[in-house]
Protein backbone atom coordinates (compact mmCIF):
# COMPACT_ATOMS: atom_id res chain seq x y z
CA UNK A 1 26.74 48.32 -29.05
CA UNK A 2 29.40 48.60 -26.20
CA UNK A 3 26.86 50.70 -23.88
CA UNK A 4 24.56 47.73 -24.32
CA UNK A 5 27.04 45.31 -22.95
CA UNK A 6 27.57 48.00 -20.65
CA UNK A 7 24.20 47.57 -19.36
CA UNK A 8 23.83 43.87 -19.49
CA UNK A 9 26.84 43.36 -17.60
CA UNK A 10 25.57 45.74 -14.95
CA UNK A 11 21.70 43.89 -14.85
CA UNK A 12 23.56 41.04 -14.57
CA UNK A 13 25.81 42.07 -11.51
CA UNK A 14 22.75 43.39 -9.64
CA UNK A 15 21.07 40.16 -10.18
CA UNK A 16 24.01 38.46 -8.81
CA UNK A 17 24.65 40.67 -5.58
CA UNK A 18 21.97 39.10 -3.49
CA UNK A 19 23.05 35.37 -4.47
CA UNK A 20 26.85 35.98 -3.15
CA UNK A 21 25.17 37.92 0.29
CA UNK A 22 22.99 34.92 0.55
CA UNK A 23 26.03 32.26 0.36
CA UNK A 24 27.91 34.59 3.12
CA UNK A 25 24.94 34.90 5.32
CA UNK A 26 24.87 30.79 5.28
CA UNK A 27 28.36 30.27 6.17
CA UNK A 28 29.24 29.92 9.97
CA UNK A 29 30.56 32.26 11.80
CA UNK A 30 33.59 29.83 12.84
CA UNK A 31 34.85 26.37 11.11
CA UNK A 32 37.93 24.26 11.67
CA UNK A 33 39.90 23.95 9.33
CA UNK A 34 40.21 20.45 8.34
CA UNK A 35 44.00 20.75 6.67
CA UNK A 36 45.41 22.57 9.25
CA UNK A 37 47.90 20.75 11.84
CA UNK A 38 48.95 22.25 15.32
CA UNK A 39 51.36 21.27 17.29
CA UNK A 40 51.12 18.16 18.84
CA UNK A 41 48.69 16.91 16.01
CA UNK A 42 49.08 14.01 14.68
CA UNK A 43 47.28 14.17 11.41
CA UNK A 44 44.80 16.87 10.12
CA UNK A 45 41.26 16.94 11.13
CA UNK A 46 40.22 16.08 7.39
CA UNK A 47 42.50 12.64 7.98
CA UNK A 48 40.83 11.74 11.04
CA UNK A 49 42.85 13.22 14.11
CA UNK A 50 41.93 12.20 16.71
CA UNK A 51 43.39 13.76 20.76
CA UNK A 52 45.50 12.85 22.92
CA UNK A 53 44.25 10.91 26.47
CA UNK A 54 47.34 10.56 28.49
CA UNK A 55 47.66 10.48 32.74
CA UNK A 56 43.64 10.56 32.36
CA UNK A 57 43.65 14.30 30.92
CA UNK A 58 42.27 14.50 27.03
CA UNK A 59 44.32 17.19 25.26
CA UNK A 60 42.23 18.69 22.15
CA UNK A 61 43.49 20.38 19.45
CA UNK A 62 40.93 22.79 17.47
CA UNK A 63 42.49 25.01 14.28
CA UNK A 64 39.92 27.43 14.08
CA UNK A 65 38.71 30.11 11.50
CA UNK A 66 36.34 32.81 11.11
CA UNK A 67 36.06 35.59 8.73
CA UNK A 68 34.62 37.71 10.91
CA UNK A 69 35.44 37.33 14.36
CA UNK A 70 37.78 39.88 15.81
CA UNK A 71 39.82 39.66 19.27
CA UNK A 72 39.38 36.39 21.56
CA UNK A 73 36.89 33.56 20.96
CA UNK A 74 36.01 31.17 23.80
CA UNK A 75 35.61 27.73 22.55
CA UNK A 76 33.74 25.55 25.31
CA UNK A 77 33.25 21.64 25.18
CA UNK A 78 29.77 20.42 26.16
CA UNK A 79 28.74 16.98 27.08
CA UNK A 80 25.69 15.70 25.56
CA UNK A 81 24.72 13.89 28.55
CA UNK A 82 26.40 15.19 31.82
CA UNK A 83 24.65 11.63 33.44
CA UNK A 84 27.16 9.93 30.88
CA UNK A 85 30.23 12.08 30.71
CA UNK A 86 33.45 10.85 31.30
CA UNK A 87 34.64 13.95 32.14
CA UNK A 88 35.46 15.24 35.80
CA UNK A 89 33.66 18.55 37.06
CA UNK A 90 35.94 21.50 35.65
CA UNK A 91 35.62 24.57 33.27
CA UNK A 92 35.13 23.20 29.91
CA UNK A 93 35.91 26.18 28.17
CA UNK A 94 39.01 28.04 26.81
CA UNK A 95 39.83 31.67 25.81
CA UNK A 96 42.17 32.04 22.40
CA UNK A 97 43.60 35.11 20.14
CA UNK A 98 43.98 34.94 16.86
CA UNK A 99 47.87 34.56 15.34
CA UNK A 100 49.64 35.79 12.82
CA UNK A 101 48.25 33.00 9.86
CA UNK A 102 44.40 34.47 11.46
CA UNK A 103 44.27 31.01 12.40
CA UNK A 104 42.83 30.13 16.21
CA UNK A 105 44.92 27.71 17.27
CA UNK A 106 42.70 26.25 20.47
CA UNK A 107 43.99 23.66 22.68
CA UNK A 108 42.08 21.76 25.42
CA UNK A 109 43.11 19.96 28.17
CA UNK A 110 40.53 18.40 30.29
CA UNK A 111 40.11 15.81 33.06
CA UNK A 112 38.94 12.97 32.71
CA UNK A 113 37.66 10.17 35.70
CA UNK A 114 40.27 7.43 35.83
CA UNK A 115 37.46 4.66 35.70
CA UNK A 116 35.67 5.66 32.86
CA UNK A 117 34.72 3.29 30.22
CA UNK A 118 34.77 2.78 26.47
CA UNK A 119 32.15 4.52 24.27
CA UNK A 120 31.77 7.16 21.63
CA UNK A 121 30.48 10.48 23.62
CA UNK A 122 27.85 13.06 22.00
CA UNK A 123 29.80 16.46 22.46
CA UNK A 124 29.21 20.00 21.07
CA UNK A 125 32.00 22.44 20.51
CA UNK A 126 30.57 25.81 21.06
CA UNK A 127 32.86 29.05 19.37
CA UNK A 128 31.65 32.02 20.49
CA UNK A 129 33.30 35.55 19.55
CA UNK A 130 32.58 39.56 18.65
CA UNK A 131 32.72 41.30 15.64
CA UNK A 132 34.90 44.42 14.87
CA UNK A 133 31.82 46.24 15.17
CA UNK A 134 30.84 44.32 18.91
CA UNK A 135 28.16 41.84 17.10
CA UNK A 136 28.06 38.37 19.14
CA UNK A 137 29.20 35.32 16.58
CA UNK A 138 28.54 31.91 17.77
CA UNK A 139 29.07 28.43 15.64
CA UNK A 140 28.07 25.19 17.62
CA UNK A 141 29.79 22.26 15.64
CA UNK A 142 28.94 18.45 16.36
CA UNK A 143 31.82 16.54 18.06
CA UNK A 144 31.95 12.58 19.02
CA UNK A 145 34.70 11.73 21.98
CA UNK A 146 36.29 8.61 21.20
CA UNK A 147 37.54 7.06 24.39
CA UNK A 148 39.30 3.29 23.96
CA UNK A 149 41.10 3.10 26.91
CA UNK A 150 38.91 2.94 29.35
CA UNK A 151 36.94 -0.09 31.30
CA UNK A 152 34.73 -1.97 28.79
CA UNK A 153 31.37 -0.80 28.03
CA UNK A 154 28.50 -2.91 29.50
CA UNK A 155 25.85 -1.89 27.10
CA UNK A 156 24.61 -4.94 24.83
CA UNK A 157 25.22 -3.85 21.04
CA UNK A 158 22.26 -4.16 19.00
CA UNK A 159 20.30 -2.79 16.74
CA UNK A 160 16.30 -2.56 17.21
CA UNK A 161 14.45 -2.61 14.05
CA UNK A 162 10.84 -1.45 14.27
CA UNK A 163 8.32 -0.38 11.75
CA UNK A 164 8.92 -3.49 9.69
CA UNK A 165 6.56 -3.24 6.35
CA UNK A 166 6.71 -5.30 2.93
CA UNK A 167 4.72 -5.28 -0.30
CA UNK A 168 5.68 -8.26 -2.11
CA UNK A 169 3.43 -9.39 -5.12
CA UNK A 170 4.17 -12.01 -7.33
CA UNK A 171 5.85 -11.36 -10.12
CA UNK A 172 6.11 -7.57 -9.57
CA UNK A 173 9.36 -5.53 -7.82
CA UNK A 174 8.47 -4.56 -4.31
CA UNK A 175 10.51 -3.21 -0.96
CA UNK A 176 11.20 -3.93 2.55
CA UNK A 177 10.62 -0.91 4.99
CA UNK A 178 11.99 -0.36 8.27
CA UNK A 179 13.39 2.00 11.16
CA UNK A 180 16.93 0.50 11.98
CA UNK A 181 17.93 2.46 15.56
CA UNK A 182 21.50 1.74 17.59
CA UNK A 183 19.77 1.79 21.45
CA UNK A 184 23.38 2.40 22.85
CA UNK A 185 23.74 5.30 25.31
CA UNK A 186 27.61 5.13 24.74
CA UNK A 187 28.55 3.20 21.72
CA UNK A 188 28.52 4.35 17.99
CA UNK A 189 27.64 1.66 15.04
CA UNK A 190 29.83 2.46 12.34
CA UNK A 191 30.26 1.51 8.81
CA UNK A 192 27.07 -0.72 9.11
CA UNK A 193 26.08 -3.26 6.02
CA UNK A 194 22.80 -5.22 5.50
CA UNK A 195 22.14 -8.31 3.80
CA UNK A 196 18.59 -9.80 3.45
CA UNK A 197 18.01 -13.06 2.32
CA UNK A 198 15.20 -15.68 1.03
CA UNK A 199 15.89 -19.23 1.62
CA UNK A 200 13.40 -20.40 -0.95
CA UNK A 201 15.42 -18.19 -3.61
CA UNK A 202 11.71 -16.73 -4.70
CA UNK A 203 12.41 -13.24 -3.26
CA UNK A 204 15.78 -11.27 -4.35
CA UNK A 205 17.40 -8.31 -3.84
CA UNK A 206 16.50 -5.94 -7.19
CA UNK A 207 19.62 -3.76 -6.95
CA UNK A 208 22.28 -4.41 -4.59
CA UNK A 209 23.31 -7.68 -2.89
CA UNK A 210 24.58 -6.08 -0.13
CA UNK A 211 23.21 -2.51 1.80
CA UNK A 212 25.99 -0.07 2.58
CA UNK A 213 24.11 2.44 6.14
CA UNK A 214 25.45 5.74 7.15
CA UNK A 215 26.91 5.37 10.87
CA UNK A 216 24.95 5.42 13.52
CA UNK A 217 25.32 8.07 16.64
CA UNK A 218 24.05 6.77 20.36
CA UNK A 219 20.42 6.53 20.03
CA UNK A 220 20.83 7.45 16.15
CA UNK A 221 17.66 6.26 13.91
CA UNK A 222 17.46 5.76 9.98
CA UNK A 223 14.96 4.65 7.76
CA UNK A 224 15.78 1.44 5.52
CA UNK A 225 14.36 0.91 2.17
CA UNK A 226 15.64 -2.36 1.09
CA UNK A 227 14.88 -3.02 -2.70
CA UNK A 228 13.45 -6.90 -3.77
CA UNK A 229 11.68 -8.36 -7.13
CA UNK A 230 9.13 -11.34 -6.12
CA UNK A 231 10.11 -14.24 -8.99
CA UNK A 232 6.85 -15.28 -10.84
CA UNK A 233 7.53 -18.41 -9.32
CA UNK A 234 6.78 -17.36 -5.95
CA UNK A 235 4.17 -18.95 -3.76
CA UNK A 236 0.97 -17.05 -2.75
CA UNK A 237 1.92 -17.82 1.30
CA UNK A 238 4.37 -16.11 4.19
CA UNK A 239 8.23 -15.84 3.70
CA UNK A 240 10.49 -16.08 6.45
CA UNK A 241 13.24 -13.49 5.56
CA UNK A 242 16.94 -13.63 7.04
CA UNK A 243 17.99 -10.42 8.10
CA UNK A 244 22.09 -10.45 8.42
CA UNK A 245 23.48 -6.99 10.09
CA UNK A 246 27.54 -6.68 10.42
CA UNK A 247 28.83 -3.41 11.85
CA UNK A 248 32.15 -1.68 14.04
CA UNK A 249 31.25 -0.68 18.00
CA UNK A 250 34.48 0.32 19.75
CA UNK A 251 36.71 -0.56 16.80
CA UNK A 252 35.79 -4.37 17.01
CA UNK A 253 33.49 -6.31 14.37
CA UNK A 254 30.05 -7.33 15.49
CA UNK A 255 26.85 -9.38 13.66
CA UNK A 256 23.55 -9.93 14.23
CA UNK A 257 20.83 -12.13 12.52
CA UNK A 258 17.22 -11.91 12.48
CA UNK A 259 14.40 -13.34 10.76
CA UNK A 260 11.15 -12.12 9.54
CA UNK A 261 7.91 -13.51 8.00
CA UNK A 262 6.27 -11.59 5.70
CA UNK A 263 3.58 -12.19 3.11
CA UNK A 264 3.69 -12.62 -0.26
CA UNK A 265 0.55 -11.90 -2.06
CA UNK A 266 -0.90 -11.51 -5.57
CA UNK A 267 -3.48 -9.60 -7.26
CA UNK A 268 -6.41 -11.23 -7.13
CA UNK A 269 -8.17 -11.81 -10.83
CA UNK A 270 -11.77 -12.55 -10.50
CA UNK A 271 -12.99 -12.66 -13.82
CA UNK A 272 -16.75 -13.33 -15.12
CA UNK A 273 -18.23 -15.08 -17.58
CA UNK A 274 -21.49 -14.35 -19.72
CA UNK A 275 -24.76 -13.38 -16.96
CA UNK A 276 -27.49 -15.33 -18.22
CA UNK A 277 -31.18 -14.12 -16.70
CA UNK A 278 -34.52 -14.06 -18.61
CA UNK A 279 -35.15 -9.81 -19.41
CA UNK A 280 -38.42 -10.43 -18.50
CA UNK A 281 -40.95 -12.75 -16.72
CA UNK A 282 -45.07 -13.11 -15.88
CA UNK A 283 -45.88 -11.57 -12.30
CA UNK A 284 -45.93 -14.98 -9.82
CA UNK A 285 -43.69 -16.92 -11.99
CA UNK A 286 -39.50 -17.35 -11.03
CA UNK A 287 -36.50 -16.20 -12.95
CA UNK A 288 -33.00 -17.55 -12.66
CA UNK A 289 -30.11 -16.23 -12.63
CA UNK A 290 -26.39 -18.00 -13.80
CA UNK A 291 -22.88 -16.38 -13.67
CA UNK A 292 -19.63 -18.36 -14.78
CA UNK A 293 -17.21 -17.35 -12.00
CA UNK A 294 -13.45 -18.01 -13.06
CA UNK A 295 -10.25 -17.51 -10.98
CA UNK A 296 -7.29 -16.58 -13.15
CA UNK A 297 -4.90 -16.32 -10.27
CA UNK A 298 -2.49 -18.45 -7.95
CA UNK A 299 -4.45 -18.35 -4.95
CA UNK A 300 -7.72 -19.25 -3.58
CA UNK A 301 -10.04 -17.06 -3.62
CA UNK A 302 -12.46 -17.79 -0.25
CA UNK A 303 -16.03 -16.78 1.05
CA UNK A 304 -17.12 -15.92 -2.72
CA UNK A 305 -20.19 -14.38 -2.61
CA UNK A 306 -22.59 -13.42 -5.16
CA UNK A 307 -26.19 -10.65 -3.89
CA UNK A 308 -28.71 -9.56 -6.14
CA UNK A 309 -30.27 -5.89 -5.51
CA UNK A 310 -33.45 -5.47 -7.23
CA UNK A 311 -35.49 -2.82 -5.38
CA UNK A 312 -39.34 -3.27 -5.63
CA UNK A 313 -38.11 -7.49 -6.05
CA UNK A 314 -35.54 -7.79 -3.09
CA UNK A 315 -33.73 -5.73 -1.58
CA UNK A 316 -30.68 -8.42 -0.87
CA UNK A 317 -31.13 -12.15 -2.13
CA UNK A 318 -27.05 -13.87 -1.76
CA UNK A 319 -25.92 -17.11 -2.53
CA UNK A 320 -22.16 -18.29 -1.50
CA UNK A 321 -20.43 -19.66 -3.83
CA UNK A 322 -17.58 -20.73 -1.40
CA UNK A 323 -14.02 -20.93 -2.39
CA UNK A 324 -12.59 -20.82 -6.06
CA UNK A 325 -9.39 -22.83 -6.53
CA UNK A 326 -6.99 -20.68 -8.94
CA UNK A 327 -8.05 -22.21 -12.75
CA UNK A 328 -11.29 -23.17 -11.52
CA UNK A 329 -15.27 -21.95 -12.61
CA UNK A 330 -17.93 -22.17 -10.53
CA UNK A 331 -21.29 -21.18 -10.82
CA UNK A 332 -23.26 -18.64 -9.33
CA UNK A 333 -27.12 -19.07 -9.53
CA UNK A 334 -29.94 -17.01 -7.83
CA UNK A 335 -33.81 -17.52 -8.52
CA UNK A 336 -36.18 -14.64 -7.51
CA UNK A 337 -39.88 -14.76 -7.57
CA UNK A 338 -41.67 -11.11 -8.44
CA UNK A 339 -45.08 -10.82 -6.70
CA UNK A 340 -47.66 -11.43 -8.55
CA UNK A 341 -49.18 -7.86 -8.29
CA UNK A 342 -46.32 -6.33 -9.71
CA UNK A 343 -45.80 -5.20 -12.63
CA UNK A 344 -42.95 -2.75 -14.76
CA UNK A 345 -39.17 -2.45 -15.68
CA UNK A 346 -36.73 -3.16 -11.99
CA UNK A 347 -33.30 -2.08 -12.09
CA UNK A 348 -30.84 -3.41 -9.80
CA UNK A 349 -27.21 -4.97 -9.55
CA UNK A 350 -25.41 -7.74 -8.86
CA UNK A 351 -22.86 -7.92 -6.71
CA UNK A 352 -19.95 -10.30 -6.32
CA UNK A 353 -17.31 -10.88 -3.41
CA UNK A 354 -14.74 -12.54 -2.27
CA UNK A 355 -11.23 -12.73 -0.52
CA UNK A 356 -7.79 -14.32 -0.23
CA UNK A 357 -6.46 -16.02 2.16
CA UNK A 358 -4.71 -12.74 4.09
CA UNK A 359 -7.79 -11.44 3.83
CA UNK A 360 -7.31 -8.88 1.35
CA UNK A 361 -10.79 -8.08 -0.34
CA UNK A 362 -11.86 -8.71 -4.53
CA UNK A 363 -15.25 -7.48 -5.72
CA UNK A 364 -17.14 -6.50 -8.86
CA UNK A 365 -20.89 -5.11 -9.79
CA UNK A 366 -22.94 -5.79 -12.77
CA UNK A 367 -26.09 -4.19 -13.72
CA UNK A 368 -29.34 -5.94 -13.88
CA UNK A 369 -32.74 -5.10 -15.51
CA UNK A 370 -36.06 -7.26 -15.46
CA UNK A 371 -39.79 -6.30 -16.77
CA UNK A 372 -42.14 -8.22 -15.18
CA UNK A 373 -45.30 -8.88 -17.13
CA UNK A 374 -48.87 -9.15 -15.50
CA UNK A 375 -50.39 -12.34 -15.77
CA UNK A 376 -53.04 -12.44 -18.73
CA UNK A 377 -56.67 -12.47 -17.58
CA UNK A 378 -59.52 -15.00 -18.51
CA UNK A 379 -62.74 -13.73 -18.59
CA UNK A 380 -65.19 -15.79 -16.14
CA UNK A 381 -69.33 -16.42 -17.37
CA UNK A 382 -71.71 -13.65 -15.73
CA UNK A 383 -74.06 -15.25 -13.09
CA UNK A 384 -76.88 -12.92 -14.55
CA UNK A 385 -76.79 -14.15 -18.42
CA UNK A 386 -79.67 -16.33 -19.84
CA UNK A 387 -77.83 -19.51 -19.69
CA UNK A 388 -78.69 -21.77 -23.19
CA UNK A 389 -80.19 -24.48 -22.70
CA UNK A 390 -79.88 -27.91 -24.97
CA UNK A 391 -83.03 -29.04 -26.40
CA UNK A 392 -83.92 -32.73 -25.29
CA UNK A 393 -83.67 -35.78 -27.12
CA UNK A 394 -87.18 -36.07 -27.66
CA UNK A 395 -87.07 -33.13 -29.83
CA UNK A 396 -84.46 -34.97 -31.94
CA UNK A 397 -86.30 -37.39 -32.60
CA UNK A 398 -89.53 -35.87 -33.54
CA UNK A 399 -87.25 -34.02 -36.04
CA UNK A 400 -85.78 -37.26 -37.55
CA UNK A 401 -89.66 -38.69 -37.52
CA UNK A 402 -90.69 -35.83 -39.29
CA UNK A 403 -87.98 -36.43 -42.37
CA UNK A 404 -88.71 -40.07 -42.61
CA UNK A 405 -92.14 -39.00 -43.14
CA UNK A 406 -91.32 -36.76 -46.01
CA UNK A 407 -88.96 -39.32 -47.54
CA UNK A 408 -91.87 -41.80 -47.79
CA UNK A 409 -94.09 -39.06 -49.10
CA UNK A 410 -91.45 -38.50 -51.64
CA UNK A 411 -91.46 -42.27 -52.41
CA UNK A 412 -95.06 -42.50 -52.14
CA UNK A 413 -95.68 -39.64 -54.93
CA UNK A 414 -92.98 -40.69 -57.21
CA UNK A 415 -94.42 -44.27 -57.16
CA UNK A 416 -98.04 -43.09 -57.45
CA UNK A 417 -96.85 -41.25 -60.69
CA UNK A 418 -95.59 -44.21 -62.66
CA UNK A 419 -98.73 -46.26 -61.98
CA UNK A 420 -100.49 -43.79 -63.19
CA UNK A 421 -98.49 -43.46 -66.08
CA UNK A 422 -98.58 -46.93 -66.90
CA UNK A 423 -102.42 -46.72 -66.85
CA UNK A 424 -102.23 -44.30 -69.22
CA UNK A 425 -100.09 -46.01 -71.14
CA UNK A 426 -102.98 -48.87 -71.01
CA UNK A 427 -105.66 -47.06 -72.55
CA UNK A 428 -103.98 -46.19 -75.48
């Protein structure tokens, strides 16, 4: 049992091995160290030290580390800039051994021109250094050069926001995108706060009241997503939005207010009603078509317009409908006419269309089937027939002469009989 612990704790070492070489190999080669305080420090880096500018020279203080370097490291201070720098033309760069702690203990001092004026300066701090084994080390670390007291900046302080997108829908949670950028050359935006505002009260912030931004460098950019909810109550129509932006430039307090319009729309509910339309009609004769159009929304909905597609009947037959206010019907109707040699089953659709007022687009398709019957023949009289022809009157009457002349020879005979038979009766 021990030799398979053995063997698990072994598996699990080797697994581990190339995790802790991966962590060293992403550590820099130098660091300061932010606790550390020289001589002639006032505070530790971690507590915001900041140097020394006296008789126009800067004196920098740098408590540096490294693991691996070996001998001296040269520690040089670059200007981002060299069109901006407040610094005179000089070597920027300093040579320091390591003490007994193995701390670097680097100090700077550097000219600076005796008119130059307030701003936050882009800087790199370049450490460079060997190895026991003579392999180059090099760590650049970001540095910003406070200088307050110099002549004041000129540059106007403020931000530029560009990119400026919404999606507010009524009654649904939406955002406000943006690119917020400090245009400064010289001057760093720090701690800066947004507040954004409706005055109608119909668009809110969802979250937060109040935006807390990371700091902005010279020429710094960050994207804004700035969390709303559009109240049910909203209206369907553009929203002028105050934008309030408070912020520190050269340790004094500064504001700025903008305003926006953006739209506020809703999704659009077109609804139908039943399609009434004969399923079939006689080759020649019309057919019409009737759809209840209903808008269930809080906006108009404009340019409705209804086409029919029935290939081998017409190819596009539209009627416009025109606008539908929101709780409204109105009523699309569309006669066709089939030809009268056609004949057989059409399939086709109807189409229906329509926008708001931003123009944002609505539409729905329904399917449509006719049969169109042929028209029913009559049969016409053939030219080449014996036609009958209707016996004159004269014949009629020859007829009716010729049965009053029987009905008197009736008469005649049955008279003739009882004379006789009274003579008979005579005799005897």
């Amino acid at each position: 049992m021990k030799t398979k612990y053995k063997i698990a704790v072994l598996l699990t070492a080797l697994f581990l091995i190339p995790i802790f070489a991966a962590g060293a190999e992403e550590k820099p080669d130098f660091e300061i160290d932010q606790r550390q305080v020289l001589q002639g420090m006032n505070r530790s880096w971690l507590q915001g030290y900041e140097p020394r500018i006296a008789n126009n020279t800067l004196s920098l203080a740098l408590p540096i580390r490294s693991n691996r370097a070996e001998g001296q490291i040269q520690t040089e201070l670059i200007p981002g800039d060299e069109t901006l720098s407040p610094f005179k033309p000089q070597s920027m760069a300093v040579k320091t051994s390591k003490n007994e702690s193995g701390l670097y203990a680097v100090r700077m001092n550097l000219e600076l021109y005796p008119d130059r004026k307030n701003g936050d300066y882009a800087c790199t701090l370049r450490i460079t250094g060997q190895t026991k084994d003579g392999v180059s080390l090099r760590t650049d670390i970001p540095y910003i050069l406070r200088i307050r007291d110099g002549a004041p900046s000129t540059e106007t302080m403020r931000m530029e926001i560009a990119g400026l997108q919404s999606d507010f829908k009524v009654g649904e949670n939406g955002e406000i995108r943006f690119t917020l950028k400090n245009p400064c050359r010289t001057v760093a935006f720090e701690t800066p706060i947004l507040h954004i505002t409706d005055p109608t009260g119909e668009i809110i912030p969802r979250d937060v009241d109040v935006k807390y931004l990371p700091d902005l460098t010279p020429g710094e950019s960050h994207e804004v997503r700035f969390p709303v909810t559009v109240l049910n109550k909203a209206a369907v129509a553009p929203h002028t939005l105050k934008f309030d932006l408070a912020w520190n430039a050269l340790g004094q307090p500064v504001t700025q207010t903008e305003t926006y319009t953006l739209p506020v729309t809703q999704e659009m509910r077109l609804e139908q009603g039943g399609l009434k339309m004969a399923s079939s009609v006689v080759a020649g004769d019309s057919v019409t078509l009737t759809l209840p159009l209903m808008n269930m929304g809080k906006a108009d909905i404009i340019n409705v317009l209804a086409t029919v597609s029935l290939p081998g009947i017409t190819d596009r037959q539209s009627v416009l409908v025109g606008a539908i206010a929101p709780g409204e019907t109105r009523q699309a109707q569309i006669t066709m006419t089939p030809g009268k040699q056609l004949s057989g089953d059409f399939d086709g659709t109807l189409t229906v269309e329509g926008t708001d007022s931003d123009g944002n687009p609505t539409a729905f398709s329904l399917p449509l089937s006719l049969t169109v019957e042929a028209p029913v023949q009559t049969l016409s009289p053939d030219p080449d027939a014996p036609k009958d022809e209707k016996p004159p009157i004269l014949v009629y009457a020859l007829i009716g002469g010729c049965g009053l002349l029987f009905l008197a020879f009736i008469v005649q005979g049955i008279l003739l009989r009882r004379k006789i038979h009274r003579l008979e009766e005579d005799r005897l």
